[in-house]
PDB file of N, CA and C in Angstrom:
ATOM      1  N   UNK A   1     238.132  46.864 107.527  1.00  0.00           N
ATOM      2  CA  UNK A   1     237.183  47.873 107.910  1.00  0.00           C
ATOM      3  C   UNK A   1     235.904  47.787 107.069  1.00  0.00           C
ATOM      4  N   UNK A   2     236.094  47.392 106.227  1.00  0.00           N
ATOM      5  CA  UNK A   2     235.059  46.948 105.171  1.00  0.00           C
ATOM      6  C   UNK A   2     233.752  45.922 105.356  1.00  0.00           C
ATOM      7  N   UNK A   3     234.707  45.218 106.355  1.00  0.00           N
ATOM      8  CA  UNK A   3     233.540  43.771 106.688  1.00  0.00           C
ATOM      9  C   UNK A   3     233.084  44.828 107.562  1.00  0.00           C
ATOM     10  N   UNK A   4     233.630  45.011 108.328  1.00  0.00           N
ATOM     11  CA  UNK A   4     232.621  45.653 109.683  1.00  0.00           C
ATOM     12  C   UNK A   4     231.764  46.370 108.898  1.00  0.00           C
ATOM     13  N   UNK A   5     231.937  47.431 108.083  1.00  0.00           N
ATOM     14  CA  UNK A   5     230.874  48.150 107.643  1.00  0.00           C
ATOM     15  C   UNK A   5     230.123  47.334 106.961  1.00  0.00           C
ATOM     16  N   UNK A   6     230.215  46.954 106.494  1.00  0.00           N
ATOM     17  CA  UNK A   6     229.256  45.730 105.523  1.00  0.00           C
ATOM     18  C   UNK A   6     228.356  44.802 106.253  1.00  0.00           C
ATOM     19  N   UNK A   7     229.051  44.722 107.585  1.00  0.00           N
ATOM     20  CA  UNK A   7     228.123  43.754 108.661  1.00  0.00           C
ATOM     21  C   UNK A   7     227.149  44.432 109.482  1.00  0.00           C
ATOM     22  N   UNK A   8     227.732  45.671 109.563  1.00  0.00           N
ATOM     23  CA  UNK A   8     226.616  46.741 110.102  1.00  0.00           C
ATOM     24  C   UNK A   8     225.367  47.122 109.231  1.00  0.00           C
ATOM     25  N   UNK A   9     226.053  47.117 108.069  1.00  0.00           N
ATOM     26  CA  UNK A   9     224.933  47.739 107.540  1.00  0.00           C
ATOM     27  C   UNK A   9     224.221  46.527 106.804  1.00  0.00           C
ATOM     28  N   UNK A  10     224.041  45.329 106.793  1.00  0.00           N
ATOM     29  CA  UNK A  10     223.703  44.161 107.373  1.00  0.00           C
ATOM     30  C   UNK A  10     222.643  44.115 107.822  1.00  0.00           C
ATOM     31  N   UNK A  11     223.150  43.818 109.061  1.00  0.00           N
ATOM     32  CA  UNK A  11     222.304  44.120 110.772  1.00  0.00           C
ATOM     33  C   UNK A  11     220.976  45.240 110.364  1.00  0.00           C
ATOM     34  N   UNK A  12     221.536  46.437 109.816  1.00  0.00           N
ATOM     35  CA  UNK A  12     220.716  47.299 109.906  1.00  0.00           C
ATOM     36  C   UNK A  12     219.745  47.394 108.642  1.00  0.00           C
ATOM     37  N   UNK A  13     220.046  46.703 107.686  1.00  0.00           N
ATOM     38  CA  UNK A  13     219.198  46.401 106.553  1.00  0.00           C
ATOM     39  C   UNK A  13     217.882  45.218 107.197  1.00  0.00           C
ATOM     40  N   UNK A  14     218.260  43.784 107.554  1.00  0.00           N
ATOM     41  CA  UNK A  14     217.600  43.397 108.548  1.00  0.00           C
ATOM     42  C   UNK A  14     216.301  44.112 109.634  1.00  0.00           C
ATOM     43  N   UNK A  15     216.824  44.720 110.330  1.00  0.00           N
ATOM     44  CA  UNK A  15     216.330  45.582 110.800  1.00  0.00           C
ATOM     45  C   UNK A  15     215.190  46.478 110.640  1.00  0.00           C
ATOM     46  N   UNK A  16     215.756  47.128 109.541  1.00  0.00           N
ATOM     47  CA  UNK A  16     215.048  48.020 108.761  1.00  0.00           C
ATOM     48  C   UNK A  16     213.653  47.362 107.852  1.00  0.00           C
ATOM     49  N   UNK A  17     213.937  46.482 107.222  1.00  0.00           N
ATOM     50  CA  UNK A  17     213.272  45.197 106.936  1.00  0.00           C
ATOM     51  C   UNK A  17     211.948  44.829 107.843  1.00  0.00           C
ATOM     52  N   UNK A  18     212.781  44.302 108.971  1.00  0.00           N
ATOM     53  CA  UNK A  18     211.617  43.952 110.130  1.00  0.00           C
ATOM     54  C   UNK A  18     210.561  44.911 110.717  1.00  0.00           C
ATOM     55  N   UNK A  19     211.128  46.239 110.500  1.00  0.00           N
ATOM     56  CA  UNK A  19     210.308  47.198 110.596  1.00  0.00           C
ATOM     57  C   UNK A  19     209.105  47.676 109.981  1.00  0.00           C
ATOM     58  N   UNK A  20     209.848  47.610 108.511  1.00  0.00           N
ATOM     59  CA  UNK A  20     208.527  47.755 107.858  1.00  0.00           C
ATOM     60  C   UNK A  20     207.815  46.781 107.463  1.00  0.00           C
ATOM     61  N   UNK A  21     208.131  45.271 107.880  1.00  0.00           N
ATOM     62  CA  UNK A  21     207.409  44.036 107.778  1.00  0.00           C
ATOM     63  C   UNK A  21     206.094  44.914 108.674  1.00  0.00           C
ATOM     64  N   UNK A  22     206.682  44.916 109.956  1.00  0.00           N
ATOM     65  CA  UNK A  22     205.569  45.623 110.982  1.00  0.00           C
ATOM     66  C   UNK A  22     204.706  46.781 110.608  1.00  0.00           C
ATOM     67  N   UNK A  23     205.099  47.486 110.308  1.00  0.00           N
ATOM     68  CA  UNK A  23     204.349  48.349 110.135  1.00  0.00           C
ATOM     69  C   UNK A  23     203.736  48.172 108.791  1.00  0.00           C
ATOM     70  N   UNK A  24     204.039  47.246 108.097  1.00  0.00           N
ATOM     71  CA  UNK A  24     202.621  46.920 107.111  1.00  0.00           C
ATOM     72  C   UNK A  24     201.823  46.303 107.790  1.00  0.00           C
ATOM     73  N   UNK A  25     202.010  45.467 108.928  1.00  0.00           N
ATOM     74  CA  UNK A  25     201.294  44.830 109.448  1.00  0.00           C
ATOM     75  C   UNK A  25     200.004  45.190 110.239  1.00  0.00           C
ATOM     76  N   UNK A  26     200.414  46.016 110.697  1.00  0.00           N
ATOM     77  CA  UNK A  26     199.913  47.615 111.305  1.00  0.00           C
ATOM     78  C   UNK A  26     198.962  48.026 110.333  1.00  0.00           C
ATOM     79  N   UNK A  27     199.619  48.337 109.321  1.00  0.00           N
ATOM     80  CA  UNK A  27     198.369  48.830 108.313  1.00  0.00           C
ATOM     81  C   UNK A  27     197.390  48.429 107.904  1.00  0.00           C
ATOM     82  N   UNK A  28     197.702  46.907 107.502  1.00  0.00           N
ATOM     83  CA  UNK A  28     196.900  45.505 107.514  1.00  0.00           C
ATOM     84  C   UNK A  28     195.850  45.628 108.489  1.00  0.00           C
ATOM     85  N   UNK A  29     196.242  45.573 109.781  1.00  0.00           N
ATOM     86  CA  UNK A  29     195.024  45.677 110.804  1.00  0.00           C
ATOM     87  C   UNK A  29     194.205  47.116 111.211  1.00  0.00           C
ATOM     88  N   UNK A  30     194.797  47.741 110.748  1.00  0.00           N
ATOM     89  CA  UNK A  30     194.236  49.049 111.037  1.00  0.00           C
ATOM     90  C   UNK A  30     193.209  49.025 109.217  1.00  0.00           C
ATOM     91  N   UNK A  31     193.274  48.969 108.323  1.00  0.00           N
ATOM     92  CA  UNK A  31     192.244  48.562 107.374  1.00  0.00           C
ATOM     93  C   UNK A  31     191.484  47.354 108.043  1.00  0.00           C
ATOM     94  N   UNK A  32     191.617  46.365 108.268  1.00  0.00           N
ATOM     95  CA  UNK A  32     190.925  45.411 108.507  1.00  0.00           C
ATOM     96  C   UNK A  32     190.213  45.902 110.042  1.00  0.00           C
ATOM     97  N   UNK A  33     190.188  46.544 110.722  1.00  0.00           N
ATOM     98  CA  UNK A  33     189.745  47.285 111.729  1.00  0.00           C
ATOM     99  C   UNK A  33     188.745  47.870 111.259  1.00  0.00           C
ATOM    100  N   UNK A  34     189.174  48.727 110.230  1.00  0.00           N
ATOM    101  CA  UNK A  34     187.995  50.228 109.998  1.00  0.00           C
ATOM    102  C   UNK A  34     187.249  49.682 109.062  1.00  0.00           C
ATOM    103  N   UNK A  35     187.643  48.296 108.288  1.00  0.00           N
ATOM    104  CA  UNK A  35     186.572  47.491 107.306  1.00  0.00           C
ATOM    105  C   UNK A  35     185.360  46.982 108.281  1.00  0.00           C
ATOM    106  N   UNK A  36     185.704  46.255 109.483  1.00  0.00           N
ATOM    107  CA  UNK A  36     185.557  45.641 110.325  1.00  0.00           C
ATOM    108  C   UNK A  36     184.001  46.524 110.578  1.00  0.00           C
ATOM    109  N   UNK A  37     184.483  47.636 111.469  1.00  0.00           N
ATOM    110  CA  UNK A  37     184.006  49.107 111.973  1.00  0.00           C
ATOM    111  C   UNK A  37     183.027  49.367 111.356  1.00  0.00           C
ATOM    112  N   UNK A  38     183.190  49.360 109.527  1.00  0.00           N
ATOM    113  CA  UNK A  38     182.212  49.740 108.882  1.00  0.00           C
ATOM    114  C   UNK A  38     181.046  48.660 108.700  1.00  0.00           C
ATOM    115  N   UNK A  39     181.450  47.775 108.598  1.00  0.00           N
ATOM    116  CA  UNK A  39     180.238  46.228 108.424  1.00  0.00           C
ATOM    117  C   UNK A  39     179.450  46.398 109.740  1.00  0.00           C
ATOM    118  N   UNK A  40     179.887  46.249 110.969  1.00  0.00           N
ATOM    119  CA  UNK A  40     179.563  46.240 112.004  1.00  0.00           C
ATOM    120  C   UNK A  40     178.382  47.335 112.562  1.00  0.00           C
ATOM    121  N   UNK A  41     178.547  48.572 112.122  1.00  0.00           N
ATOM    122  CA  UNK A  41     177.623  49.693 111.752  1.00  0.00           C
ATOM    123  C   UNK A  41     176.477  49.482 110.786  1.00  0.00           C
ATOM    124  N   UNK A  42     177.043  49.121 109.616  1.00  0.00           N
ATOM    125  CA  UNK A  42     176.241  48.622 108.501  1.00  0.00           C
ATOM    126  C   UNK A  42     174.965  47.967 109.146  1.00  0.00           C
ATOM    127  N   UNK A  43     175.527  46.830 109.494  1.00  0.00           N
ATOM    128  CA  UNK A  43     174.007  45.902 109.860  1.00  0.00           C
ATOM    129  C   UNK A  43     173.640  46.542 111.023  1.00  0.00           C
ATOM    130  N   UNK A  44     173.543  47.231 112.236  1.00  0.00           N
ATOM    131  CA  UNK A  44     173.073  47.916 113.034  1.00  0.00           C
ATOM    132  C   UNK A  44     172.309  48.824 112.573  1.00  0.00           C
ATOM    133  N   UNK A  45     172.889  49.586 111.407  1.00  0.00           N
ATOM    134  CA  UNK A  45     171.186  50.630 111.227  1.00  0.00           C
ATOM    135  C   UNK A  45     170.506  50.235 110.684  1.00  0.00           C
ATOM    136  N   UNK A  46     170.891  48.612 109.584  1.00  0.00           N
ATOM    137  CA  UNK A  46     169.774  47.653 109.199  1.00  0.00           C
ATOM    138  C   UNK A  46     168.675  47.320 110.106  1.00  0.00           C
ATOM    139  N   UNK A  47     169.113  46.762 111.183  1.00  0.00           N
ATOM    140  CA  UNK A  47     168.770  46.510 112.331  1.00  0.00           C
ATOM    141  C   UNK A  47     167.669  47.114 112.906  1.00  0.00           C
ATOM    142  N   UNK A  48     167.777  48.501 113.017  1.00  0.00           N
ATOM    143  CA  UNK A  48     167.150  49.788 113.881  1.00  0.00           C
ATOM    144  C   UNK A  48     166.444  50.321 113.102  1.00  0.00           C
ATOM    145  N   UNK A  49     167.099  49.965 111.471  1.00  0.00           N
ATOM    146  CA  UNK A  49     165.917  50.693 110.438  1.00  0.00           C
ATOM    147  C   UNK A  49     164.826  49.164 110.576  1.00  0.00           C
ATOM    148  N   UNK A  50     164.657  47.962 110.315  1.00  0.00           N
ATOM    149  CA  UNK A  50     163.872  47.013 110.244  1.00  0.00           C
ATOM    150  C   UNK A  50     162.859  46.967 111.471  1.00  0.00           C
ATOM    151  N   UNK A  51     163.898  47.286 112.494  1.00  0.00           N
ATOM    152  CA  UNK A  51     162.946  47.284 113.657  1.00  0.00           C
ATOM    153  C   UNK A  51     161.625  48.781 113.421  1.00  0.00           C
ATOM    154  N   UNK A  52     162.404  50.202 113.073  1.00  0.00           N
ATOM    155  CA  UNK A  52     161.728  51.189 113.226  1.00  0.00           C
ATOM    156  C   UNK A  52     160.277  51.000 111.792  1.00  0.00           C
ATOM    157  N   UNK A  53     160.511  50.230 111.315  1.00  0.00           N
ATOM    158  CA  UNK A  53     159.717  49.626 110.165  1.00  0.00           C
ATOM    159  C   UNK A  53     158.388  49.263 110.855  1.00  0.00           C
ATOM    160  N   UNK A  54     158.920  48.012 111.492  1.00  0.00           N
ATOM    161  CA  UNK A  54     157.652  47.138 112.160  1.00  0.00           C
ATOM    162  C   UNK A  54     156.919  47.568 113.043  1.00  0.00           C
ATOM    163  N   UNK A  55     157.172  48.657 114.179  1.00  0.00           N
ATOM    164  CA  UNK A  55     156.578  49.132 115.214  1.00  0.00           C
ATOM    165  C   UNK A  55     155.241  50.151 114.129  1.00  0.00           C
ATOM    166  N   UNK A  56     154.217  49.940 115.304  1.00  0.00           N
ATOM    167  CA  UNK A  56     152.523  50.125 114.742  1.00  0.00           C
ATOM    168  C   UNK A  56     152.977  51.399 115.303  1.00  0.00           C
ATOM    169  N   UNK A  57     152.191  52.767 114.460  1.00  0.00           N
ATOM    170  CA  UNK A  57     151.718  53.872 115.220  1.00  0.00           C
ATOM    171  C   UNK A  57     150.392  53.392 115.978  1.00  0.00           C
ATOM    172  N   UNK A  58     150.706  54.739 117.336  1.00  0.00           N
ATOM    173  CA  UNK A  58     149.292  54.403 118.265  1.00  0.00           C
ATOM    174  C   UNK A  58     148.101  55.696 117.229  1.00  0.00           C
ATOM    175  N   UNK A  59     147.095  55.213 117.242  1.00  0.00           N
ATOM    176  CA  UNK A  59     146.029  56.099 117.241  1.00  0.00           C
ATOM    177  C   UNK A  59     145.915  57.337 118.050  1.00  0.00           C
ATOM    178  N   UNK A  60     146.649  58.752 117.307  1.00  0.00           N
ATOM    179  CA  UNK A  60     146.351  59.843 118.508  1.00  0.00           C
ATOM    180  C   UNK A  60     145.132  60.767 117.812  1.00  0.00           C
ATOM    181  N   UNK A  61     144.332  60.537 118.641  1.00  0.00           N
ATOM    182  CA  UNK A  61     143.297  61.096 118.844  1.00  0.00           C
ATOM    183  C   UNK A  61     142.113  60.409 117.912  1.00  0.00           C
ATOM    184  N   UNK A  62     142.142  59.461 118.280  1.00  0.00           N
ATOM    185  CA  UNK A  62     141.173  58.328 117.520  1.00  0.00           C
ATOM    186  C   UNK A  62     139.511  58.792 117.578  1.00  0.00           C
ATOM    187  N   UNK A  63     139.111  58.585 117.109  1.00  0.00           N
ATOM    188  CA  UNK A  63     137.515  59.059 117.274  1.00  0.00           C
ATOM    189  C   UNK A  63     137.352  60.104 117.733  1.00  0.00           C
ATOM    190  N   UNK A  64     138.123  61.278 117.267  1.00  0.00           N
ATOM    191  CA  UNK A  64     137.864  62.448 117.649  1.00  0.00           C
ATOM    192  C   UNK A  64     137.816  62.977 119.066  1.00  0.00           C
ATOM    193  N   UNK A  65     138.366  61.684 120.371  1.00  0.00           N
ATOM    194  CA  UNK A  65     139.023  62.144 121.570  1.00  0.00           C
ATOM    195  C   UNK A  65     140.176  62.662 121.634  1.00  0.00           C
ATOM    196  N   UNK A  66     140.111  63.248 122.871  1.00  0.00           N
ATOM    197  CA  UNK A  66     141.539  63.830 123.159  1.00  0.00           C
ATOM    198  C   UNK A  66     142.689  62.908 124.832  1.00  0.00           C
ATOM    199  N   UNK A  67     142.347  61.856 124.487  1.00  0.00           N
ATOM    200  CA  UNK A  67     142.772  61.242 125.751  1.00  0.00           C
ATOM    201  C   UNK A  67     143.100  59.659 125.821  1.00  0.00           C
ATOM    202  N   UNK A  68     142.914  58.720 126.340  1.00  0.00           N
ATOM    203  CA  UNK A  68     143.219  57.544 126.176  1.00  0.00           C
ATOM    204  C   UNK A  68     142.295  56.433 126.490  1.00  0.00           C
ATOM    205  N   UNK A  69     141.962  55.683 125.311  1.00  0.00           N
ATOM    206  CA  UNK A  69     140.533  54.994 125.734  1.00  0.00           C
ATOM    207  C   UNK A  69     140.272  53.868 125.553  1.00  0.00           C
ATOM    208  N   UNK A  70     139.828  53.105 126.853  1.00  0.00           N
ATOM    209  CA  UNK A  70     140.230  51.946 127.433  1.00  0.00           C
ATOM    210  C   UNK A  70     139.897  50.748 126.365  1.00  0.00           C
ATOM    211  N   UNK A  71     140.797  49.560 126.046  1.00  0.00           N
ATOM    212  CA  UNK A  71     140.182  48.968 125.166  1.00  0.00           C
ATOM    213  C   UNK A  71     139.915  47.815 125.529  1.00  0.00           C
ATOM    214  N   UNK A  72     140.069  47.108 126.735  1.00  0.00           N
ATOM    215  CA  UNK A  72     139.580  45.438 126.848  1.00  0.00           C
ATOM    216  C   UNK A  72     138.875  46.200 128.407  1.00  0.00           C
ATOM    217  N   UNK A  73     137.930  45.149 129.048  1.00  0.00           N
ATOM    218  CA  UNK A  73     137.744  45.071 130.372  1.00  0.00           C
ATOM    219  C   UNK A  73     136.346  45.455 130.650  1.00  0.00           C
ATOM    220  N   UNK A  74     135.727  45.310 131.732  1.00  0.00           N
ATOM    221  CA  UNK A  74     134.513  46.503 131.781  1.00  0.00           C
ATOM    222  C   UNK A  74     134.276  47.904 131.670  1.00  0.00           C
ATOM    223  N   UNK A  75     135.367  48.666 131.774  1.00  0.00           N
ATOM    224  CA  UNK A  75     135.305  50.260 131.157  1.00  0.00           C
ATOM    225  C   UNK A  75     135.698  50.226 129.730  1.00  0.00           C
ATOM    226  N   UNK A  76     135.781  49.334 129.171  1.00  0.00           N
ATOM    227  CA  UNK A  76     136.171  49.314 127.376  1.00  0.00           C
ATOM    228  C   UNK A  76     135.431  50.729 126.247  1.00  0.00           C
ATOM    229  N   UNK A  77     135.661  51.253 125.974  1.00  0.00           N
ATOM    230  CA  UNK A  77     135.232  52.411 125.257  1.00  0.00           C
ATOM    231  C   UNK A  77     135.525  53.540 126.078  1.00  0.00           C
ATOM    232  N   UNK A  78     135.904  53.691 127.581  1.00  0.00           N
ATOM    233  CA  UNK A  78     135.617  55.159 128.131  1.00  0.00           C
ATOM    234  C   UNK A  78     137.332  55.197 127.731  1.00  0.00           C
ATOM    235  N   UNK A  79     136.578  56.929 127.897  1.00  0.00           N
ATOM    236  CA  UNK A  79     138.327  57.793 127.702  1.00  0.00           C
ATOM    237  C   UNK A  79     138.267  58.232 129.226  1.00  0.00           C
ATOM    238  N   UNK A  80     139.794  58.334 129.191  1.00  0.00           N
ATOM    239  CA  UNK A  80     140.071  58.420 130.209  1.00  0.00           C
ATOM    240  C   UNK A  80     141.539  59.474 130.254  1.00  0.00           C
ATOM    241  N   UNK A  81     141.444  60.507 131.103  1.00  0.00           N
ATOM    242  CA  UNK A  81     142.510  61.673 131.079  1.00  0.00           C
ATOM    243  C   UNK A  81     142.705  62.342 129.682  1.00  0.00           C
ATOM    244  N   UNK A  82     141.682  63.256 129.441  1.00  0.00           N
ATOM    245  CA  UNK A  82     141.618  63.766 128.102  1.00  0.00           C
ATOM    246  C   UNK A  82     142.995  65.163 128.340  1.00  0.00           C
ATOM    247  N   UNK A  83     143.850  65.181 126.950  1.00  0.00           N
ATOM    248  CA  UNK A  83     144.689  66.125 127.122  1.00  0.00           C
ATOM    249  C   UNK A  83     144.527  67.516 126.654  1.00  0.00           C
ATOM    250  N   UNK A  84     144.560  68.330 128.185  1.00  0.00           N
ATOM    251  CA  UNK A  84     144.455  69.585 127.591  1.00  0.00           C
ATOM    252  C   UNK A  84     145.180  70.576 128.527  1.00  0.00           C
ATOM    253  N   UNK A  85     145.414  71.834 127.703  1.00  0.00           N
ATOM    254  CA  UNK A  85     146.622  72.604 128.126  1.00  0.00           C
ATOM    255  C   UNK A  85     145.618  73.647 128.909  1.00  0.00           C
ATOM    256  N   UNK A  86     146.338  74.174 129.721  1.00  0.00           N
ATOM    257  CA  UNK A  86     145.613  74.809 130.933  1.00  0.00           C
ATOM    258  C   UNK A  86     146.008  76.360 130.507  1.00  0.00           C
ATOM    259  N   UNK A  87     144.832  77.040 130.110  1.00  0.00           N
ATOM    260  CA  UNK A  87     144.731  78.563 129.327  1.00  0.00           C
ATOM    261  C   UNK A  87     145.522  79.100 130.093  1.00  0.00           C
ATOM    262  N   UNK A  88     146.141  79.205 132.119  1.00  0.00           N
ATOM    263  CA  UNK A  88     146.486  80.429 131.978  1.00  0.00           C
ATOM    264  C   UNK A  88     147.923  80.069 132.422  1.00  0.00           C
ATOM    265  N   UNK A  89     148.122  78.761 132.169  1.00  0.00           N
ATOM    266  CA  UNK A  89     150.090  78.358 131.654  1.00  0.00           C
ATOM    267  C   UNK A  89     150.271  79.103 130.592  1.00  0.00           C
ATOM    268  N   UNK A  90     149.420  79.508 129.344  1.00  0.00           N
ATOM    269  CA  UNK A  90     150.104  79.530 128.399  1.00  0.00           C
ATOM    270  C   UNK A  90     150.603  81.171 128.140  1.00  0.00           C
TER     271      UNK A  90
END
């Protein structure tokens, strides 16, 4: 009766074993996931910050207009659609 128990609990040491082989394994990838996760983020707001770096502001309200004013072509200097709020919207 002895072997049997001894062979069972065996089997089930084994077992037990293989289990938590797995589930370290598990853990393993689930760190290496959220390491992963974090790098991957990392250089993206590098990214979005480098880009938000380089972009030029436009000139609002350049020379003391209020509108948008043409810069290559034969109308070059005129403004054109000056912005203004309509007194009795407000």
């Amino acid at each position: 009766m002895e072997k049997k128990t001894l062979h069972l609990h065996a089997g089930l040491y084994k077992e037990l074993k293989s289990r938590l082989k797995k589930k370290g394994d598990v853990m393993i990838k689930r760190h290496t996931h959220l390491l992963n996760e974090f790098s991957r983020k990392k250089s993206e707001a590098k990214l979005i910050q480098q880009l938000q770096r380089s972009v030029k502001a436009v000139d609002a309200n350049a020379n003391g207009t209020s509108g948008y004013t043409i810069k290559e072509g034969k109308n070059a200097g005129k403004v054109l659609n000056h912005i203004r709020k309509n007194p009795n919207k407000l």
